[in-house]
C-alpha atoms as a PDB file:
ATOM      1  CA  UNK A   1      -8.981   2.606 -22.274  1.00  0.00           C
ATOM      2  CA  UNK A   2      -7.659   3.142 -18.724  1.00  0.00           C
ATOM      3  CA  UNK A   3      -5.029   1.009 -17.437  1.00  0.00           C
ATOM      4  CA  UNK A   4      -5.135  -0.448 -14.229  1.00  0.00           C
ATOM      5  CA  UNK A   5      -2.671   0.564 -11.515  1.00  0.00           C
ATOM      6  CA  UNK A   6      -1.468  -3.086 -12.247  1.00  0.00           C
ATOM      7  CA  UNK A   7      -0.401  -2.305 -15.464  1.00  0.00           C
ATOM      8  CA  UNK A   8       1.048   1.161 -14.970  1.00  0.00           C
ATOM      9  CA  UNK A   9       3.071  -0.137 -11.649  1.00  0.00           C
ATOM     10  CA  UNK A  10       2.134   3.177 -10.140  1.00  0.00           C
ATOM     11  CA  UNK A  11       1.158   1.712  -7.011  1.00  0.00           C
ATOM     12  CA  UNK A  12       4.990   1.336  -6.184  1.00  0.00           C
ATOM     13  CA  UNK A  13       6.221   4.170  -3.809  1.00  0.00           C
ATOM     14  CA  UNK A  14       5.433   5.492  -0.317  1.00  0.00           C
ATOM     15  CA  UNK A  15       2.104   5.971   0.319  1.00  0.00           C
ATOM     16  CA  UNK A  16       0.817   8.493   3.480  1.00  0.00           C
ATOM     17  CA  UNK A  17      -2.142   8.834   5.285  1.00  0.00           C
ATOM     18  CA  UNK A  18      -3.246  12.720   5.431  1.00  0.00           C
ATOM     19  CA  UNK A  19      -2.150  13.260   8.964  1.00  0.00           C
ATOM     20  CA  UNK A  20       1.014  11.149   8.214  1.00  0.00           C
ATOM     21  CA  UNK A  21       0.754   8.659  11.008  1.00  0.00           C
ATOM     22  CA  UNK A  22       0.774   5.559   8.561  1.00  0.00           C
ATOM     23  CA  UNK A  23       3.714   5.664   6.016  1.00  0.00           C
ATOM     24  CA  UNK A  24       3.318   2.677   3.903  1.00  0.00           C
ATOM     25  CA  UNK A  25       5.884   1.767   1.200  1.00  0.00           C
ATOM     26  CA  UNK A  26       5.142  -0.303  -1.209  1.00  0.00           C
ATOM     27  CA  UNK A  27       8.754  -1.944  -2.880  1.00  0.00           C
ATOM     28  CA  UNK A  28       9.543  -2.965  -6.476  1.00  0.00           C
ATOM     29  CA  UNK A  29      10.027  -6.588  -5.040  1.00  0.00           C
ATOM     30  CA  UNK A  30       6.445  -7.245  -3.640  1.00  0.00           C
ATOM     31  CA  UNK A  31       7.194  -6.328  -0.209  1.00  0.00           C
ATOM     32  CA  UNK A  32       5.736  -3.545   2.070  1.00  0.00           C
ATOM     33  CA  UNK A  33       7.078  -2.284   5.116  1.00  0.00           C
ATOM     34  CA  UNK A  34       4.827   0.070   7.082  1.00  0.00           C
ATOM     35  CA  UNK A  35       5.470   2.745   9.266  1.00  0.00           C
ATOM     36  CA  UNK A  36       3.190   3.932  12.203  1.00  0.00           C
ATOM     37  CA  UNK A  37       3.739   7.236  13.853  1.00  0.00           C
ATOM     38  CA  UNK A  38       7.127   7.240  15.734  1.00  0.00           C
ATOM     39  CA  UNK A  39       7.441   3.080  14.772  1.00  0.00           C
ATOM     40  CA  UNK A  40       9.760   2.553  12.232  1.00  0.00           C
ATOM     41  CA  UNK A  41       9.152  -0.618   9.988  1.00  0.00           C
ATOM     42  CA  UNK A  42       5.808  -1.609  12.278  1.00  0.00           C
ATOM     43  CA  UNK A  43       4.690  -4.091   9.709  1.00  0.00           C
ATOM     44  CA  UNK A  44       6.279  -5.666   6.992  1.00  0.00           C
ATOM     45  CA  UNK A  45       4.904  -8.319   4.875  1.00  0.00           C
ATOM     46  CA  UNK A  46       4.367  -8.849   0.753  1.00  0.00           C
ATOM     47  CA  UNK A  47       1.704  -7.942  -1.237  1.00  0.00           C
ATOM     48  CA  UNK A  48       0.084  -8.768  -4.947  1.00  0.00           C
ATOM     49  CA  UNK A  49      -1.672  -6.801  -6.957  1.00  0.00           C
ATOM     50  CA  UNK A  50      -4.601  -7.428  -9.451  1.00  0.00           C
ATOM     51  CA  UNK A  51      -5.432  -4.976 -11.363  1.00  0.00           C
ATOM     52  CA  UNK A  52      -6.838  -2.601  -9.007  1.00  0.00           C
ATOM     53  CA  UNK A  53      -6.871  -4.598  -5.936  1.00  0.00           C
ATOM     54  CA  UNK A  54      -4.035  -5.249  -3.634  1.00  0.00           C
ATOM     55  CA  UNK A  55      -3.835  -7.997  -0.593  1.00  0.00           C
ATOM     56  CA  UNK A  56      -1.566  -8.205   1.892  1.00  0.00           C
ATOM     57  CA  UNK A  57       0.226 -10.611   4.328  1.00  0.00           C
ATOM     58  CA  UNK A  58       2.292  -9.580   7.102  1.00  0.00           C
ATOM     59  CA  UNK A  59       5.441 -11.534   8.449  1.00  0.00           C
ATOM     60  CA  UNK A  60       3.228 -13.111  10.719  1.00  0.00           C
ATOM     61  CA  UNK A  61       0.796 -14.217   8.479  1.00  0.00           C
ATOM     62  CA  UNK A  62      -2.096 -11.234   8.673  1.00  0.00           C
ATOM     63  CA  UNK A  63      -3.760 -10.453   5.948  1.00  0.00           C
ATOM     64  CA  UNK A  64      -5.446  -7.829   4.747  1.00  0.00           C
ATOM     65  CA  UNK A  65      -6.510  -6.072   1.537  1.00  0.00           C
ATOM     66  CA  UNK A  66      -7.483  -2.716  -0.240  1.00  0.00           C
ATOM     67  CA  UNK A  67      -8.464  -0.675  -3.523  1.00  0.00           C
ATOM     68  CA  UNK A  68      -7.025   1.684  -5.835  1.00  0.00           C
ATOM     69  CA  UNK A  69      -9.069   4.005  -6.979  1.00  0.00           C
ATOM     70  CA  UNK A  70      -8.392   7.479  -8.954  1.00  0.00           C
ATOM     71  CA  UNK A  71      -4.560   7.492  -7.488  1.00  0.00           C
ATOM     72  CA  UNK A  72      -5.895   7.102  -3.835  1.00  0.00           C
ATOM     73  CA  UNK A  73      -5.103   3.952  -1.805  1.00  0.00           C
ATOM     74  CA  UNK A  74      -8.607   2.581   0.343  1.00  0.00           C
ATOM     75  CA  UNK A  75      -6.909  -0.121   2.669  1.00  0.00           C
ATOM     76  CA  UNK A  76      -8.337  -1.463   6.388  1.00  0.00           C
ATOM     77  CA  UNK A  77     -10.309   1.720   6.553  1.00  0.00           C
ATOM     78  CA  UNK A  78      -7.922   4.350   6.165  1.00  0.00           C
ATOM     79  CA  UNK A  79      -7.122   6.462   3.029  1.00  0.00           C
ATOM     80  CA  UNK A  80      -3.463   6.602   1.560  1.00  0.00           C
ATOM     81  CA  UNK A  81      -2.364   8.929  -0.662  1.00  0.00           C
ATOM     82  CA  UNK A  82       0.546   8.809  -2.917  1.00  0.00           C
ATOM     83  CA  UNK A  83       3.652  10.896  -2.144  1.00  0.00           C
ATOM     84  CA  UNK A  84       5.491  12.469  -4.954  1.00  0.00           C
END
């Protein structure tokens, strides 16, 4: 049986998007803090995860929301991938 990303906490880490332009960490503590080309620390928010799904909320209250799937990161229409 597969365990979800949940489970294995292997959603913790940086996450990029192919061209690099959104750097999106993902901390031990439930917080995020996401980069945007030159923009250090553009959003920053927390974050839950269950089981494969994550939602967000930014500082000032956005939120948002995405899907693990195979190691890959599907969130607000872009595709993150896990750095190593």
């Amino acid at each position: 049986m597969n365990k979800t990303i949940e489970e294995t906490k292997e959603y913790i880490g940086m996450w990029v998007t192919e061209d690099g332009y959104v750097r999106h960490e993902l901390l031990p503590d439930n917080r995020y803090d996401e980069a945007r080309g030159s923009r250090e620390s553009a959003y920053q928010g927390s974050y839950i995860v269950s089981g494969n799904h994550i939602d967000y909320k930014d500082d000032t209250g956005f939120t948002a929301d995405g899907e693990f799937k195979e190691g890959i990161l599907y969130h607000g229409g872009m595709i993150l991938y896990k750095e190593n």
